[in-house]
Protein backbone atom coordinates (compact mmCIF):
# COMPACT_ATOMS: atom_id res chain seq x y z
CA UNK A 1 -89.73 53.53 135.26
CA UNK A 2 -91.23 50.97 137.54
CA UNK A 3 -92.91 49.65 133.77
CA UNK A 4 -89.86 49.39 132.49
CA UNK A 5 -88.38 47.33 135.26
CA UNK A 6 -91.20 44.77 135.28
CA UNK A 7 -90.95 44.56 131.11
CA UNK A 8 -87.40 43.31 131.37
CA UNK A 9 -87.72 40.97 134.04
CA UNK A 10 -90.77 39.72 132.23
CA UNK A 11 -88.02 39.58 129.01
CA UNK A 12 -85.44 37.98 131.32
CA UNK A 13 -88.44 35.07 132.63
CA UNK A 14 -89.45 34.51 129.02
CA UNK A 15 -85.51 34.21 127.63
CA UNK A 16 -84.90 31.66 130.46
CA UNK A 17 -87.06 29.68 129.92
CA UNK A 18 -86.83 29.68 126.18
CA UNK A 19 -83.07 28.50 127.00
CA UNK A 20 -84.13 25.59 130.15
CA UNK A 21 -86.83 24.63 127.27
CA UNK A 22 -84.56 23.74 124.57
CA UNK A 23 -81.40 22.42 127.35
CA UNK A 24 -84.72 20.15 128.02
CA UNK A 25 -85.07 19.10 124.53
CA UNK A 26 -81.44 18.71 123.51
CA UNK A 27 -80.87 16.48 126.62
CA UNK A 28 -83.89 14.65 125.72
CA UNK A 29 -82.98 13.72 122.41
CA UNK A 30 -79.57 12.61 123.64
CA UNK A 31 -80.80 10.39 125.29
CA UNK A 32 -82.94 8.87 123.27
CA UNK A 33 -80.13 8.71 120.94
CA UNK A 34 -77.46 7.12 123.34
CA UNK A 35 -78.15 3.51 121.15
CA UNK A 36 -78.06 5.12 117.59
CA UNK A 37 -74.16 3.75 117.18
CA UNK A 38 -75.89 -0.05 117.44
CA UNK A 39 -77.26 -0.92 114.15
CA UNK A 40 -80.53 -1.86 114.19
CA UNK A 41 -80.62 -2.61 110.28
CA UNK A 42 -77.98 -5.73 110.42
CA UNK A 43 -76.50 -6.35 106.95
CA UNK A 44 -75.92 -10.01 106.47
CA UNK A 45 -75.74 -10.49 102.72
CA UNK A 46 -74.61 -8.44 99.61
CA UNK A 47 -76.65 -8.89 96.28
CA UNK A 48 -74.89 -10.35 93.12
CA UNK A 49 -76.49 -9.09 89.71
CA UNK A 50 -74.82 -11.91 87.80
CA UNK A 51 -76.37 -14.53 90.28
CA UNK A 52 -79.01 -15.14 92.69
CA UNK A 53 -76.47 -16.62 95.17
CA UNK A 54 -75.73 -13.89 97.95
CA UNK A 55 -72.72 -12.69 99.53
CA UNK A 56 -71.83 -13.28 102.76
CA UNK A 57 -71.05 -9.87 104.03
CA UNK A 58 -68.37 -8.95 105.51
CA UNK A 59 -67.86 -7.02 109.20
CA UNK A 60 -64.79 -5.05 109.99
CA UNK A 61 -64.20 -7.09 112.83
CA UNK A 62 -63.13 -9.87 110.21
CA UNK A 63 -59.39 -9.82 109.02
CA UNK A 64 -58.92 -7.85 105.87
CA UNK A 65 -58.69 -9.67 102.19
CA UNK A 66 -58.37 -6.24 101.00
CA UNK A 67 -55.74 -3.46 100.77
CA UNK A 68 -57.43 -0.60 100.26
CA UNK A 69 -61.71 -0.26 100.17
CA UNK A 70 -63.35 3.04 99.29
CA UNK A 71 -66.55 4.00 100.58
CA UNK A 72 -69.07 5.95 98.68
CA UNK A 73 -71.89 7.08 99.92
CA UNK A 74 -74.82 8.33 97.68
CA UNK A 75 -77.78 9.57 97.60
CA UNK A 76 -79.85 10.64 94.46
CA UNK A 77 -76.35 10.38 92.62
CA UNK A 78 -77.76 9.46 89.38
CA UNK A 79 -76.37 11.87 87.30
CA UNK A 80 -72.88 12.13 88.85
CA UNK A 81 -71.77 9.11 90.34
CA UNK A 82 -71.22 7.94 87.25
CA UNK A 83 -68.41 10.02 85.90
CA UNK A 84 -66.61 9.71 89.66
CA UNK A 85 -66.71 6.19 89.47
CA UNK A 86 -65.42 5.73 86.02
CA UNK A 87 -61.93 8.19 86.89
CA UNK A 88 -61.79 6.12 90.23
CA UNK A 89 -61.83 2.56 88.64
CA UNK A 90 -59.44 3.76 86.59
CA UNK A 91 -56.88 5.05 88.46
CA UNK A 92 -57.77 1.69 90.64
CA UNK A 93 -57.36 -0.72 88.09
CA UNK A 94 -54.02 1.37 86.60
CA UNK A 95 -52.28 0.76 90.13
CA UNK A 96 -53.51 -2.95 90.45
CA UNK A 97 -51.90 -3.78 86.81
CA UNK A 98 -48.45 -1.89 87.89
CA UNK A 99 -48.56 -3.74 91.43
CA UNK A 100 -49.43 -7.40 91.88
CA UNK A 101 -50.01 -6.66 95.73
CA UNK A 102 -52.50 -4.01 95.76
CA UNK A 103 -55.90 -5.31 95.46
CA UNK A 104 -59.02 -2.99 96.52
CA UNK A 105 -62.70 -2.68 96.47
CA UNK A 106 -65.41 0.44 95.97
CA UNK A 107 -68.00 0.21 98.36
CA UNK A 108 -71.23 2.26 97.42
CA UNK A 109 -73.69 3.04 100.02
CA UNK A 110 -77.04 3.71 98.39
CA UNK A 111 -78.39 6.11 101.21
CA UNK A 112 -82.21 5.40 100.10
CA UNK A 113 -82.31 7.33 96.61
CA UNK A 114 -85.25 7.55 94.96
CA UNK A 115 -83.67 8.30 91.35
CA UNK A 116 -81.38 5.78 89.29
CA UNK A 117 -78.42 5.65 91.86
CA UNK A 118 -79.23 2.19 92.66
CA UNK A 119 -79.47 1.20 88.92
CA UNK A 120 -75.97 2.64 88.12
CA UNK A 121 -74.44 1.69 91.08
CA UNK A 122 -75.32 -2.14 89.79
CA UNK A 123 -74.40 -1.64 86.08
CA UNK A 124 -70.75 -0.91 87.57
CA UNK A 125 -70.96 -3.96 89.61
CA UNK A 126 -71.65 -5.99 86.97
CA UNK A 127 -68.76 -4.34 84.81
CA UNK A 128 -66.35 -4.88 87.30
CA UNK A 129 -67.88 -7.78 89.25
CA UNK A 130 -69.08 -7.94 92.68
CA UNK A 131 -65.59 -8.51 94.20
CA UNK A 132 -64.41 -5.11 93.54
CA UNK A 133 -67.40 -3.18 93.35
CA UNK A 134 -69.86 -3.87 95.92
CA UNK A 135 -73.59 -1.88 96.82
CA UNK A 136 -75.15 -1.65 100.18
CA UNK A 137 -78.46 -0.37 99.99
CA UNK A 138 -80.27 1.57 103.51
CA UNK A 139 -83.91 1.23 101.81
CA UNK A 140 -84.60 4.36 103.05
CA UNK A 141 -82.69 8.07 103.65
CA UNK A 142 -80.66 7.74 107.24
CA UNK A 143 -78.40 10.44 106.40
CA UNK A 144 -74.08 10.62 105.10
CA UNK A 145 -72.97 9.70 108.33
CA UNK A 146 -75.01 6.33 108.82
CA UNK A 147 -74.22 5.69 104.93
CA UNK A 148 -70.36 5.89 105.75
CA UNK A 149 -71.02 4.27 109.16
CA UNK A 150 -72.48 0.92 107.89
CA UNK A 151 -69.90 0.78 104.23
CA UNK A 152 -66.92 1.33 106.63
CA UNK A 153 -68.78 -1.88 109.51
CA UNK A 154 -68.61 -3.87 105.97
CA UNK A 155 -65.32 -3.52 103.95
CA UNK A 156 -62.45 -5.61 103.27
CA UNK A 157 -59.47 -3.26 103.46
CA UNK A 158 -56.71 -2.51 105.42
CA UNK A 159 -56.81 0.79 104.68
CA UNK A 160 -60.53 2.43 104.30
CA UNK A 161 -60.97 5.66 102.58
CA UNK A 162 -64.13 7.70 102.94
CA UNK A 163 -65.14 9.93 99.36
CA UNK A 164 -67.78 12.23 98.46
CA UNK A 165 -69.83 10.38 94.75
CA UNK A 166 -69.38 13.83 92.99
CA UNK A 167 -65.44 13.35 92.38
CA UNK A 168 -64.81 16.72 93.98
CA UNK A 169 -61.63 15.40 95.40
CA UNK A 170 -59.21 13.76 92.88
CA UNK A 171 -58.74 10.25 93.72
CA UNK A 172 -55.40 10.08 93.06
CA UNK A 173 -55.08 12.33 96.25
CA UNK A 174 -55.78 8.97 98.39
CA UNK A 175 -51.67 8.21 98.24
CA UNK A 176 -50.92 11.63 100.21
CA UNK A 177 -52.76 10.14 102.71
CA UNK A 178 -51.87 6.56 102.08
CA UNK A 179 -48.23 7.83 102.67
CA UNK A 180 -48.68 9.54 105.80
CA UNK A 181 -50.87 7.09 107.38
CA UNK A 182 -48.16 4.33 106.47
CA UNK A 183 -45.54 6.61 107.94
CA UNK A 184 -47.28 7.59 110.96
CA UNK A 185 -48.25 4.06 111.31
CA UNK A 186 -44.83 2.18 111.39
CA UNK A 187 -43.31 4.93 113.90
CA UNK A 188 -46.48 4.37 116.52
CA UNK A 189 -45.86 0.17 115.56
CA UNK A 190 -41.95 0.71 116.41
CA UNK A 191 -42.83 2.77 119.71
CA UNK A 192 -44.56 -0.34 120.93
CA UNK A 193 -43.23 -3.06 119.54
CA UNK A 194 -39.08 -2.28 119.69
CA UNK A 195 -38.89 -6.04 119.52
CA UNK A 196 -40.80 -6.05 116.41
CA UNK A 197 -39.08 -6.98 113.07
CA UNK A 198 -40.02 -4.91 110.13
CA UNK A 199 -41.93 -7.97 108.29
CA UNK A 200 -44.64 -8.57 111.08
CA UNK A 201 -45.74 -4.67 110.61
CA UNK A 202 -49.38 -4.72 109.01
CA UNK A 203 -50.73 -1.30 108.41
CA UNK A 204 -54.19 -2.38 109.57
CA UNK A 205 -54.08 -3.31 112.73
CA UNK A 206 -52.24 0.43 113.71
CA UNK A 207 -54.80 2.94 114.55
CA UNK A 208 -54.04 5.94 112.31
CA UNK A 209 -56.42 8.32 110.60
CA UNK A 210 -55.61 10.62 107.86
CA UNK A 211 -58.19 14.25 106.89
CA UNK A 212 -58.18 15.64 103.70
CA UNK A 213 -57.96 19.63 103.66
CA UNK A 214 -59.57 22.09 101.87
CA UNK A 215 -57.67 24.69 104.82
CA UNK A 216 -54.89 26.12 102.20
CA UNK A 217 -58.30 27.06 99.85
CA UNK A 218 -59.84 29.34 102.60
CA UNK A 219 -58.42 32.37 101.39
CA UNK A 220 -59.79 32.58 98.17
CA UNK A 221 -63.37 31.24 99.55
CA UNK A 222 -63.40 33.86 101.54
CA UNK A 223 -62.62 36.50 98.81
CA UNK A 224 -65.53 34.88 96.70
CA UNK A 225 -68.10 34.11 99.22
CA UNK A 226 -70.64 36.50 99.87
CA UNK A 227 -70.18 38.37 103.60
CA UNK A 228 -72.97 36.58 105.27
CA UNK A 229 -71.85 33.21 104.38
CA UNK A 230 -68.38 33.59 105.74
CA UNK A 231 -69.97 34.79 108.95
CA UNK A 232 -72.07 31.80 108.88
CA UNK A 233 -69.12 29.92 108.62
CA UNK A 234 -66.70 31.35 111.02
CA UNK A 235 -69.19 30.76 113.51
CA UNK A 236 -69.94 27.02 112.75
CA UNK A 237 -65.94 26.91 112.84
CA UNK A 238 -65.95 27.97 116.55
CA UNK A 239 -68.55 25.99 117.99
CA UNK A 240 -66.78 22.85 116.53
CA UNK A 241 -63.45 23.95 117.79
CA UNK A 242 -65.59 24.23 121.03
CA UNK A 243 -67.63 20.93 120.67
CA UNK A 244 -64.36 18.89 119.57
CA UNK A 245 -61.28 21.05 120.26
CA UNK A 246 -58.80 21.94 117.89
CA UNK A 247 -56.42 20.24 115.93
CA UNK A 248 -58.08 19.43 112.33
CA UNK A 249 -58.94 22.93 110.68
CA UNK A 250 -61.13 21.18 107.89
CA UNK A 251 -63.35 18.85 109.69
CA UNK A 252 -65.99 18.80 106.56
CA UNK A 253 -63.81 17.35 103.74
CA UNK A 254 -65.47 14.57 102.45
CA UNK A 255 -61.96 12.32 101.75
CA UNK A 256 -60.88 10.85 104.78
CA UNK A 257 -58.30 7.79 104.99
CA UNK A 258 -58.47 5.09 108.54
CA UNK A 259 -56.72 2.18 109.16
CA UNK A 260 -58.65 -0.70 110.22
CA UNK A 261 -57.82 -0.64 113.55
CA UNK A 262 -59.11 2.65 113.70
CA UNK A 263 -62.35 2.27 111.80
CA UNK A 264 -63.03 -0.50 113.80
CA UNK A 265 -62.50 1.58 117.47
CA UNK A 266 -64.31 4.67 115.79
CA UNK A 267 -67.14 3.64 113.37
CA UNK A 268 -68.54 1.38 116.62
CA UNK A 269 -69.19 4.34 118.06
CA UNK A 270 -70.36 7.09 116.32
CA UNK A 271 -73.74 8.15 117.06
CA UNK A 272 -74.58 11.05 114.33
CA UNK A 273 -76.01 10.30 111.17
CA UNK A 274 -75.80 13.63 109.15
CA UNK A 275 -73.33 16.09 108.69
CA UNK A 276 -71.50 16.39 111.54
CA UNK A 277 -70.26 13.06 112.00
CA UNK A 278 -66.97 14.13 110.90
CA UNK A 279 -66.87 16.57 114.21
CA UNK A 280 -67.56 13.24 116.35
CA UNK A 281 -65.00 11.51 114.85
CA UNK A 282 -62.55 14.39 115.21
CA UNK A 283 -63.97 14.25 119.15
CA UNK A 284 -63.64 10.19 119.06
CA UNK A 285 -60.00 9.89 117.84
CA UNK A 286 -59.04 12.32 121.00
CA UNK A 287 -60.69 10.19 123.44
CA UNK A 288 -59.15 7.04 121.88
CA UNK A 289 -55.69 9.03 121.24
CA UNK A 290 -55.61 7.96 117.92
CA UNK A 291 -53.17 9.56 115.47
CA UNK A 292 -55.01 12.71 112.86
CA UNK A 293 -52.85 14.06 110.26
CA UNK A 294 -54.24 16.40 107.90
CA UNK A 295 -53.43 16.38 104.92
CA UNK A 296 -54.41 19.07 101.86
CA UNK A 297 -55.75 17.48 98.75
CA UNK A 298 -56.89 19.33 95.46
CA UNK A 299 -60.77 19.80 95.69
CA UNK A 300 -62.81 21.26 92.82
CA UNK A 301 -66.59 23.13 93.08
CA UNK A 302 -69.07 20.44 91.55
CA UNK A 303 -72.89 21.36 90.97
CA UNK A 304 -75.35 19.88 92.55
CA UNK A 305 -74.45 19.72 96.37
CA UNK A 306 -76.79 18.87 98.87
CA UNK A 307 -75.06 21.43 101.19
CA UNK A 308 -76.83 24.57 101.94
CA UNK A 309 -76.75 27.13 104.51
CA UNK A 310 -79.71 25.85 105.52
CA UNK A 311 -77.57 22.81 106.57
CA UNK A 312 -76.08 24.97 109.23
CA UNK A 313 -79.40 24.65 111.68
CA UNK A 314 -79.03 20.74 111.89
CA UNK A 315 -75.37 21.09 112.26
CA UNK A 316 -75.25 22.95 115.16
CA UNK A 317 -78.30 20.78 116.35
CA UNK A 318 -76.08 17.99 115.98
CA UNK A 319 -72.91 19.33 118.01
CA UNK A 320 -75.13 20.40 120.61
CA UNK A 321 -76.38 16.49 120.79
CA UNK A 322 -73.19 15.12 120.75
CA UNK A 323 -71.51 18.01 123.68
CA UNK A 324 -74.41 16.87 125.53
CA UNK A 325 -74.29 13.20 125.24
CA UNK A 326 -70.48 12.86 125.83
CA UNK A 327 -70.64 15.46 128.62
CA UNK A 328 -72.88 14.49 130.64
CA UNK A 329 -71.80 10.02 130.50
CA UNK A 330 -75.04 9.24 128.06
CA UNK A 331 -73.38 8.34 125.29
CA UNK A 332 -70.96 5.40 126.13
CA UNK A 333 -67.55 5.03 124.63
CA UNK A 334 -67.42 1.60 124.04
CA UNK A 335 -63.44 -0.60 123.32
CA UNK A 336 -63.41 -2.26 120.18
């Protein structure tokens, strides 16, 4: 008996500090991570295939020319970008030729691919021209979050919308959140500005933000998934209700509509660079109190995602970073 007592406290020693080891580690990296929402890679100019003048870029402190940009990020997107791109100029270029006052731009973030990505991403550039279709390229791999982070510090638009290259989201889907943002937007601009006439309302400089949902498609995923994967799931569901609190039920959809204002207050201070980024910004637009909607959009299954379970590790790494580094002051909220 007196064996038995000493194993478990030996069980209890070792399983403590297993858990002050890695509380060790996670605060660590926090730390060293409580600068990763200042670009160190400063983009200055944008490359022109059809000269060898560049581009001044732009920063989303500037005032918009733009009404609408849409980030892309990609990486290894060689095979699919293509077809997205093609259905989103379209629909793009329908709208501009029905209405004289929407102008836009596509903004693709070439997250350091090591196929053809780049090459495509240029052969639409110089199809459309390098005022509507513009390429930032990271060099090397930083990860979706940093690709979106540094597309969204250099657009034009009033309006900024966040998609995924494969097209799973239709990208016609953009005015259901185009709609709500603008209502959302004019009742906050109203609140504060009674005053106000109607005619000095800009939809950029409200903060709004706007999630696309895949919620109303959870029953059937769950029907089709296999057991393990939705338990995977329900439990990376609760620790970001937990990390960020709860109010969006889809934080992963890749199709996510700001206004400037809020890009600006949000994108400044982001400090994850993978795949939970969307969490932080959940988190973010609570501390800042800026207006979420969510929205559902129609999303499709396309081959070839770079989502795995395996994923699921660095997620949970990555909320357990970001509880850290907001909890405990490291990581500075910063007023755009």
């Amino acid at each position: 008996m007196e064996f038995l007592v000493t194993v478990a406290e030996f069980g209890l020693l070792l399983l403590l500090i297993v858990f002050f080891g890695f509380l060790s580690v996670v605060v660590f990296e926090a730390w060293r991570r409580r600068n990763s929402n200042v670009s160190v890679e400063t983009v200055t100019t944008l490359e022109d295939p059809k000269s060898i003048k560049p581009i001044p870029c732009p920063h989303i402190t500037d005032p918009a020319e733009k009404y609408l940009s849409l980030i892309v990020p990609a990486y290894n997107e060689e095979l699919r970008l293509p077809a997205a791109l093609e259905e989103t100029m379209d629909y793009l270029q329908d709208r501009a030729s029905r209405d004289t006052s929407f102008s836009f731009e596509v903004v693709i973030v070439d997250d350091g691919s090591v196929d053809g990505t780049k090459r495509v991403a240029f052969d639409f550039v110089r199809k459309h021209t390098v005022d509507n279709i513009r390429v930032i390229p990271l060099g090397k791999n930083q990860g979706k979050g940093e690709a979106i982070r540094k597309g969204m510090l250099h657009s034009r638009g009033q309006l900024l919308l966040m998609l995924d290259a494969d097209g799973a989201t239709k990208v016609t889907d953009l005015e259901k959140l185009e709609n709500q943002i603008n209502a959302v937007a004019r009742e906050e601009y109203s609140i504060r500005n009674p005053a106000s006439k109607d005619m000095d309302f800009r939809i950029g400089d409200v903060q709004v933000s706007a999630f696309g949902s895949r919620a109303h498609l959870e029953e059937k995923a769950l029907a089709t998934r296999k057991w393990y994967r939705n338990f995977l799931m329900k439990g990376f569901h609760l620790v970001v209700l937990l990390a960020a609190g709860p109010g969006i039920r889809d934080t992963q959809c890749g199709f996510k509509m700001f206004t400037r204002a809020a890009a600006r207050r949000l994108f400044t201070n982001v400090h994850l660079k993978r795949w939970c980024f969307d969490v932080e910004l959940v988190y973010l637009c609570k501390r800042f109190n800026i207006p979420m909607v969510e929205i559902s959009v129609k999303w499709s299954e396309i081959p070839g995602s770079k989502v795995s379970m395996l994923s699921i590790p660095n997620m949970l790494w990555e909320l357990a970073l970001m509880s850290v580094g907001y909890r405990t002051g490291m990581w500075k909220i910063h007023q755009v």
